[in-house]
PDB file of N, CA and C in Angstrom:
ATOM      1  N   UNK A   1      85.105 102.239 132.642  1.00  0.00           N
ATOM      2  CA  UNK A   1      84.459 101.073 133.197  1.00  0.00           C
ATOM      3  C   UNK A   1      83.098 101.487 133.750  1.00  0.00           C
ATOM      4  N   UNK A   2      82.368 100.577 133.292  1.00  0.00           N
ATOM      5  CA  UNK A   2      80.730 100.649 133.543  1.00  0.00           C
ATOM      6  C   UNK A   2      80.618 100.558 135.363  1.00  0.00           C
ATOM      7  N   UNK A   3      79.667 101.120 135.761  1.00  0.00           N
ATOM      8  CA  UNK A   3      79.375 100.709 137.715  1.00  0.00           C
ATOM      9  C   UNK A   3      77.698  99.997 137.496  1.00  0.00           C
ATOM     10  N   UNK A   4      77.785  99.133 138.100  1.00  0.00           N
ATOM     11  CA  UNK A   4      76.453  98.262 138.481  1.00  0.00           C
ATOM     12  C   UNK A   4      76.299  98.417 139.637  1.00  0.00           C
ATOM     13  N   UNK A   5      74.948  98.042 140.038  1.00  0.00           N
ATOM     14  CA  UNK A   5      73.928  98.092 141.761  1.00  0.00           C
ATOM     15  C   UNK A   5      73.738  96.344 141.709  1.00  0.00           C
ATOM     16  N   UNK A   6      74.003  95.914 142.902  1.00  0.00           N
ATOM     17  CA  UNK A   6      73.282  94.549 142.810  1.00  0.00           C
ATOM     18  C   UNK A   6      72.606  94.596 144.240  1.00  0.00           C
ATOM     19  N   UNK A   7      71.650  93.647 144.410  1.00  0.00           N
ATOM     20  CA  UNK A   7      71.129  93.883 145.547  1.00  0.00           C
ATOM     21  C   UNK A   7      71.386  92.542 146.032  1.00  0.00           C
ATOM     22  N   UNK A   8      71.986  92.554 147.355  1.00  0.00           N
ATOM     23  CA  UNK A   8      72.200  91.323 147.892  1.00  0.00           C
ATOM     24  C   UNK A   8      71.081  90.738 149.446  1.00  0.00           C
ATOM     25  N   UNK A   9      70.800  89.288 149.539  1.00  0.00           N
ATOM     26  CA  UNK A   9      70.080  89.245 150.586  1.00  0.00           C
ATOM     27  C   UNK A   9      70.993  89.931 152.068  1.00  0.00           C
ATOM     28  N   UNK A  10      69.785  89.758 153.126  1.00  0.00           N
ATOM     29  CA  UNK A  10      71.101  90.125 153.957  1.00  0.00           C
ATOM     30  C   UNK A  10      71.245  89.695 155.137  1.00  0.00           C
ATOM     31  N   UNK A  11      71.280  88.315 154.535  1.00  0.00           N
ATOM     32  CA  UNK A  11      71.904  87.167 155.144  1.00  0.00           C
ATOM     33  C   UNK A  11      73.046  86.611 154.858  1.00  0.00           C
ATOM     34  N   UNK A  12      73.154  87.415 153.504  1.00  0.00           N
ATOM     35  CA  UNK A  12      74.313  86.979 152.454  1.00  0.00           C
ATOM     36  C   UNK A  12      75.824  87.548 153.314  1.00  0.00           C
ATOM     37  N   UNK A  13      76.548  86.857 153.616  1.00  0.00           N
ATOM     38  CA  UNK A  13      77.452  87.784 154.235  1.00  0.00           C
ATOM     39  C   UNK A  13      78.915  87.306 153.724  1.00  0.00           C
ATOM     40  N   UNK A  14      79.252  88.520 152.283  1.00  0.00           N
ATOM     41  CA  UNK A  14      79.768  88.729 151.309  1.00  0.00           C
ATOM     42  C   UNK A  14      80.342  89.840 151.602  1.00  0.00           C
ATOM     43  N   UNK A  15      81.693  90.326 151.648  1.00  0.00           N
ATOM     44  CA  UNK A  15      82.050  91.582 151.485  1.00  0.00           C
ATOM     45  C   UNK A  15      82.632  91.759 149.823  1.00  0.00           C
ATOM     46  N   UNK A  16      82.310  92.820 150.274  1.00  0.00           N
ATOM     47  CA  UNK A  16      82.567  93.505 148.522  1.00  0.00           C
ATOM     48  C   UNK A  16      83.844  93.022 147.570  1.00  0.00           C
ATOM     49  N   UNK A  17      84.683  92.752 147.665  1.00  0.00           N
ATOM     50  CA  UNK A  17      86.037  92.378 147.743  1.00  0.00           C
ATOM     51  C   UNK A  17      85.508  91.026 147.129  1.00  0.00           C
ATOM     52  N   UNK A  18      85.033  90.140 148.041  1.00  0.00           N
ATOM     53  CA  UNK A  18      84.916  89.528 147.465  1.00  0.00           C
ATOM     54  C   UNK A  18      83.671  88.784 146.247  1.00  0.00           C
ATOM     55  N   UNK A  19      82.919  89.745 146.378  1.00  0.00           N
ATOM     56  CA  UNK A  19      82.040  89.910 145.316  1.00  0.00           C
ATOM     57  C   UNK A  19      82.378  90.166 144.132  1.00  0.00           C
ATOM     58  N   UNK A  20      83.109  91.184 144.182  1.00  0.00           N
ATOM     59  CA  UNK A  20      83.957  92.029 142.908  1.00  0.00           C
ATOM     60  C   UNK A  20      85.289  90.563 142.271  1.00  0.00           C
ATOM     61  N   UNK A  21      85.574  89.721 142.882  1.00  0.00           N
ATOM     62  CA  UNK A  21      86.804  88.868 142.665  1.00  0.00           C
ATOM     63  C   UNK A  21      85.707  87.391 142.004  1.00  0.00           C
ATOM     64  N   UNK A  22      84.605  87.357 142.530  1.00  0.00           N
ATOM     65  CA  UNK A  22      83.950  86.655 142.429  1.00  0.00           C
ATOM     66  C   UNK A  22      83.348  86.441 141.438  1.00  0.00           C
ATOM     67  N   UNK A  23      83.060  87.214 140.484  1.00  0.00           N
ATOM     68  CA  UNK A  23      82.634  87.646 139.653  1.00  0.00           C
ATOM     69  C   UNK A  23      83.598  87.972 138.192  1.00  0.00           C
ATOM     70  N   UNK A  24      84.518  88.624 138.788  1.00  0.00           N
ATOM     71  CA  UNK A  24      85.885  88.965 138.007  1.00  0.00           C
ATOM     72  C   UNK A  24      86.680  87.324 137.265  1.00  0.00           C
ATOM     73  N   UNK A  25      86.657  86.536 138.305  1.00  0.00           N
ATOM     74  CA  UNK A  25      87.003  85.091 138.242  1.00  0.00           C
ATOM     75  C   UNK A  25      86.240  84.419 136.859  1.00  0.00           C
ATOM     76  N   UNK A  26      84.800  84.727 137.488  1.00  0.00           N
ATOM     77  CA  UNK A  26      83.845  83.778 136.257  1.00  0.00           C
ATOM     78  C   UNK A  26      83.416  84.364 135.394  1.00  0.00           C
ATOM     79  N   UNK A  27      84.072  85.661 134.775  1.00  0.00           N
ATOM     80  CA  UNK A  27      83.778  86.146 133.994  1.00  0.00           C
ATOM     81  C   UNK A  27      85.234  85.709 132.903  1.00  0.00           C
ATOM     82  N   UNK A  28      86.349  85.685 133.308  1.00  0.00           N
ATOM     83  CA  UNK A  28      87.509  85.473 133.378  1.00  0.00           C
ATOM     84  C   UNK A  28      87.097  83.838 132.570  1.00  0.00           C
ATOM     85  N   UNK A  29      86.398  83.022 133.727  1.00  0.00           N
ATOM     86  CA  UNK A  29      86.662  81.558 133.091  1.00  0.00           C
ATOM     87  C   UNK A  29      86.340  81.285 132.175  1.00  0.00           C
ATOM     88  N   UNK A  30      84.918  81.944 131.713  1.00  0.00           N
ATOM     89  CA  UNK A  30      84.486  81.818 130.553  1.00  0.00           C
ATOM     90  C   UNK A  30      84.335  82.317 129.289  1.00  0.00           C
ATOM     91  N   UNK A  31      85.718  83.412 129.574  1.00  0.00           N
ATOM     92  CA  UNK A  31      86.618  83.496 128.594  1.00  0.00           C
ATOM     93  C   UNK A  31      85.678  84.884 127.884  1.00  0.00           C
ATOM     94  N   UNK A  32      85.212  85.787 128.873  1.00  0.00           N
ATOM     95  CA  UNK A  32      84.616  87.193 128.459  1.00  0.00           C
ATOM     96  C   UNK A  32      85.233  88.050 128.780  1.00  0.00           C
ATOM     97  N   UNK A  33      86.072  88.057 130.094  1.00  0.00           N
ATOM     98  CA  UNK A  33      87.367  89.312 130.037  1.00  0.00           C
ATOM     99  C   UNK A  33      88.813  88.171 129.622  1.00  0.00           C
ATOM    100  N   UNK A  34      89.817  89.281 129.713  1.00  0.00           N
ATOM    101  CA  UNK A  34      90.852  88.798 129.607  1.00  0.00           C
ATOM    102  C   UNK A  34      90.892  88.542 131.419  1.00  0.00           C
ATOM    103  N   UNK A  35      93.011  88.030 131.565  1.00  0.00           N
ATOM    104  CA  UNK A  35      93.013  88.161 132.704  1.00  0.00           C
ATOM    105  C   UNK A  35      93.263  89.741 133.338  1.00  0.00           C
ATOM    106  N   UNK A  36      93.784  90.374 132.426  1.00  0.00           N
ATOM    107  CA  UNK A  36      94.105  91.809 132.914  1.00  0.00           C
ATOM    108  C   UNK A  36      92.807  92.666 133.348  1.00  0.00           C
ATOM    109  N   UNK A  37      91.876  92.211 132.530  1.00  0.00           N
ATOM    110  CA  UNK A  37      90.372  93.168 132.524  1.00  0.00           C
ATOM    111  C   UNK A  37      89.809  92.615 133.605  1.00  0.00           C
ATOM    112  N   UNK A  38      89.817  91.278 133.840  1.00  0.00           N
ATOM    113  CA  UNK A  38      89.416  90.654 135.068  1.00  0.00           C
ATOM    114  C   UNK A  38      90.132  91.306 136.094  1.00  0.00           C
ATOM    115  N   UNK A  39      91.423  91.511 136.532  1.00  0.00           N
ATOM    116  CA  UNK A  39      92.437  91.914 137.509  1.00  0.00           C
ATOM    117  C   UNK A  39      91.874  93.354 137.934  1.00  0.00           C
ATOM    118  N   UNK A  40      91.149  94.059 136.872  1.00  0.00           N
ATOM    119  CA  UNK A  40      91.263  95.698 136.509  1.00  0.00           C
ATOM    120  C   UNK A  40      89.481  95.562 137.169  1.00  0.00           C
ATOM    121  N   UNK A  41      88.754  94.887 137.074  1.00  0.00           N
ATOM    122  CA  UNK A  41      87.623  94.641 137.461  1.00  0.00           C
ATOM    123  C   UNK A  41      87.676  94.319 138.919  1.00  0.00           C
ATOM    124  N   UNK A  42      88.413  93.326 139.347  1.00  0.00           N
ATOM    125  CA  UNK A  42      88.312  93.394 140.888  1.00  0.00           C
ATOM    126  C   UNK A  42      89.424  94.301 141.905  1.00  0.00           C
ATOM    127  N   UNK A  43      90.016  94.622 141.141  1.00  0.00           N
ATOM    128  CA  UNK A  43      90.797  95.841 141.605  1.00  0.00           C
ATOM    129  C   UNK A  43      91.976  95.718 142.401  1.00  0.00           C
ATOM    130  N   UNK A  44      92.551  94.614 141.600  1.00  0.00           N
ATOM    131  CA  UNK A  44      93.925  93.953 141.952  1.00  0.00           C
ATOM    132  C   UNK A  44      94.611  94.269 140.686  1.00  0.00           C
ATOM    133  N   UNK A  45      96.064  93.812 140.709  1.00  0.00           N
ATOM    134  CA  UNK A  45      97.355  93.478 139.771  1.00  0.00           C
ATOM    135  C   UNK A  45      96.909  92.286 139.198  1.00  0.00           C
ATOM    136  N   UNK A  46      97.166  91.959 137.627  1.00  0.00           N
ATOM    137  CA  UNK A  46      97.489  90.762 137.330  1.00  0.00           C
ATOM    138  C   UNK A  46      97.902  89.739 138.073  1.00  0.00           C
ATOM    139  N   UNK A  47      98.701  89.786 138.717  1.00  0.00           N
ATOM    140  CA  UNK A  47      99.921  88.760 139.141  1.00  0.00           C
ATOM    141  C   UNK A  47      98.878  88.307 140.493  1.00  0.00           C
ATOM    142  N   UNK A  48      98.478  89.250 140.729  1.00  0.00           N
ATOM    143  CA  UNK A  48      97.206  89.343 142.258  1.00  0.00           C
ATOM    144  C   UNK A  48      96.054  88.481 142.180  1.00  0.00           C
ATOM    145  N   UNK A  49      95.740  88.731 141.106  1.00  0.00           N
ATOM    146  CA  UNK A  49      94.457  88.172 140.462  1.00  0.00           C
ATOM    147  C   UNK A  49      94.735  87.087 140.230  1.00  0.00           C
ATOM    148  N   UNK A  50      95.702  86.486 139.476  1.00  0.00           N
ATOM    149  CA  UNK A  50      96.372  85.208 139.173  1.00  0.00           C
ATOM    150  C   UNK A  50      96.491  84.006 140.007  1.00  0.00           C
ATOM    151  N   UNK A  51      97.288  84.705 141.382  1.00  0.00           N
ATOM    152  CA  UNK A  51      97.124  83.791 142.552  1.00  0.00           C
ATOM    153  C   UNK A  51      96.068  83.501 143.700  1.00  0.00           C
ATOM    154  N   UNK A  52      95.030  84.487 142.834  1.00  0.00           N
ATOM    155  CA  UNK A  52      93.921  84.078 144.174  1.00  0.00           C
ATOM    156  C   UNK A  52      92.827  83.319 142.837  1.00  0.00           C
ATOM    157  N   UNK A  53      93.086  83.123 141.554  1.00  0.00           N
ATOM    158  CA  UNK A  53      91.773  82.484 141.127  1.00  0.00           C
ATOM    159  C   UNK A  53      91.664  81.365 142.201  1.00  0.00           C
ATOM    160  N   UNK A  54      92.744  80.085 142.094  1.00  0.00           N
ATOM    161  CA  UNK A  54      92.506  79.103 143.115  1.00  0.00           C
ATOM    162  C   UNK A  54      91.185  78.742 143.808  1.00  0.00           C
ATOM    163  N   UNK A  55      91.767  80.230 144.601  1.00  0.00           N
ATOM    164  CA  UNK A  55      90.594  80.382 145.742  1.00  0.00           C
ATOM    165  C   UNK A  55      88.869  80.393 145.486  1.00  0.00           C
ATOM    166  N   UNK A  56      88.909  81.172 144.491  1.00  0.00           N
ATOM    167  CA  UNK A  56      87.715  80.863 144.093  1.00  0.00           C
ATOM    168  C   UNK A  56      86.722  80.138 142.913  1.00  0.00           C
ATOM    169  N   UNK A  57      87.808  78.842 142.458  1.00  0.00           N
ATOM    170  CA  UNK A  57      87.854  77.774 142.226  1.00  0.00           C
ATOM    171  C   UNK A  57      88.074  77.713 140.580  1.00  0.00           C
ATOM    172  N   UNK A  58      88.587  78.522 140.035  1.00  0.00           N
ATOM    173  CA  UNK A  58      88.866  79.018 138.842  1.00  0.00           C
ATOM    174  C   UNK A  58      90.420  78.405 138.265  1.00  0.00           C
ATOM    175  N   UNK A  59      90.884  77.731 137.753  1.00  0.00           N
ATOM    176  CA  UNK A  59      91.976  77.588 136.852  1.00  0.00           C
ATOM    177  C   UNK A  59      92.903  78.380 136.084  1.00  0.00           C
ATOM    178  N   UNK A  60      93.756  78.884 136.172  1.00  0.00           N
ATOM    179  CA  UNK A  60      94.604  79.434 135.321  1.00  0.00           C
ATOM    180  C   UNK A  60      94.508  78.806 133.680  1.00  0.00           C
ATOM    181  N   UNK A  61      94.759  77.278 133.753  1.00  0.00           N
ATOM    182  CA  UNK A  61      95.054  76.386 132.736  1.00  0.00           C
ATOM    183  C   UNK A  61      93.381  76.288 132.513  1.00  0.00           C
ATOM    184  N   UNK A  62      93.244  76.375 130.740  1.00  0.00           N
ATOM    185  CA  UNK A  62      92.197  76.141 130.167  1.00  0.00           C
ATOM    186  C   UNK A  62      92.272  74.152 130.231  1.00  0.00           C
ATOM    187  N   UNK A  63      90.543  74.263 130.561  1.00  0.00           N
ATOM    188  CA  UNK A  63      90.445  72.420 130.384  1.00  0.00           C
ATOM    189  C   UNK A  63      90.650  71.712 129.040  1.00  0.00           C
ATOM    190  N   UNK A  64      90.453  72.854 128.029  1.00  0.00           N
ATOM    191  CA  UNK A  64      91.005  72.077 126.795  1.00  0.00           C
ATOM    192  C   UNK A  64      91.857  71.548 126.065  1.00  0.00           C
ATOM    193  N   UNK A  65      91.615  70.581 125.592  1.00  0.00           N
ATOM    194  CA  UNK A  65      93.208  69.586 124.837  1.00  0.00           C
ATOM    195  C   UNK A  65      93.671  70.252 124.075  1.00  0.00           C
ATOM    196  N   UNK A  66      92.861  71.248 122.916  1.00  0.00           N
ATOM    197  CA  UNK A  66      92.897  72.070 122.184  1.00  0.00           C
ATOM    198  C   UNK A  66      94.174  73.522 122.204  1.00  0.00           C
ATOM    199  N   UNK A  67      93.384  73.726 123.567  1.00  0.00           N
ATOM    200  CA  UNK A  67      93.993  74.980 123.855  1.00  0.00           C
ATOM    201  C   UNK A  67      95.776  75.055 124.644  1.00  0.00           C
ATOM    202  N   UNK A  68      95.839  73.679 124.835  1.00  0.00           N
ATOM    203  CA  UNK A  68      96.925  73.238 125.670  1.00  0.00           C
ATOM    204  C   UNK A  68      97.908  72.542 124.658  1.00  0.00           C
ATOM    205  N   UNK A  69      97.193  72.486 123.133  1.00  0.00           N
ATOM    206  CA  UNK A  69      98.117  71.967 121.930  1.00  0.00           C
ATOM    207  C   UNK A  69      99.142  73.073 121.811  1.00  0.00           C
ATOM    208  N   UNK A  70      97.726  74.041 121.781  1.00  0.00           N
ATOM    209  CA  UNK A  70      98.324  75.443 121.118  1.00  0.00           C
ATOM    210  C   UNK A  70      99.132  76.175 121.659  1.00  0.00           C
ATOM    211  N   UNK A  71      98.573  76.002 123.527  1.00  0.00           N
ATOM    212  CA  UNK A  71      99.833  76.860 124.251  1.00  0.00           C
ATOM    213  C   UNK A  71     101.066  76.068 124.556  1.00  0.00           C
ATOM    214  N   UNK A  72     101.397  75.000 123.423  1.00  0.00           N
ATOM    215  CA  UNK A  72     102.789  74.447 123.575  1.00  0.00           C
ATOM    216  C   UNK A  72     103.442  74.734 122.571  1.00  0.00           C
ATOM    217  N   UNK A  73     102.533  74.838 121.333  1.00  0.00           N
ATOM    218  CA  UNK A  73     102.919  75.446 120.243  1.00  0.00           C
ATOM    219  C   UNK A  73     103.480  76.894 119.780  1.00  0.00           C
ATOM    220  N   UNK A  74     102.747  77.677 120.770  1.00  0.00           N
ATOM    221  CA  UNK A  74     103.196  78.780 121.073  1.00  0.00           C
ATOM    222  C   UNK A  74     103.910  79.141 122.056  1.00  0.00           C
ATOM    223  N   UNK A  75     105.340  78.029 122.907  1.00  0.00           N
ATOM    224  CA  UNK A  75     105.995  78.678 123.912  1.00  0.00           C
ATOM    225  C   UNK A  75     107.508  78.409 123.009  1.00  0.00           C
TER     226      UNK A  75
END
C-alpha cells in the first residue's frame, strides 16, 4: 500500500482516523476500492468498516435498480 502527505488547514479539526475512514468510504462509494480494500485502507475489519459507513453518509446498498436486480439474482 502506497503512503500519501496531505496538508490540512489548521483550523480543520480532523483527526486522522477519521480522515483515513473518510476517504476510505468515498472511495468505496464510487466503486474504486472494494469493501475489504476500503476496510484495509482505513485500518479497520470489514465488518468495522461496514458499520460505520452510515456515519459517514455512505450506503452499503448500491442506489441502483440495476444492481439490486442482480443482487437478488444472485442470492
Amino acid at each position: 500500500m502506497r503512503t500519501i502527505q496531505i496538508n490540512i488547514p489548521e483550523g480543520v479539526d480532523l483527526k486522522g482516523y477519521d480522515l483515513s475512514m473518510m476517504m476510505a468510504a468515498k472511495l468505496y462509494q464510487d466503486k474504486i476500492l472494494s469493501s475489504g480494500q476500503a476496510a484495509e485502507m482505513a485500518g479497520l475489519s470489514k465488518r468495522t468498516f461496514i458499520e460505520l459507513l452510515g456515519r459517514y453518509g455512505v450506503s452499503l446498498f448500491s442506489d441502483s435498480i440495476a444492481d439490486l436486480h442482480a443482487d437478488i439474482s444472485n442470492a
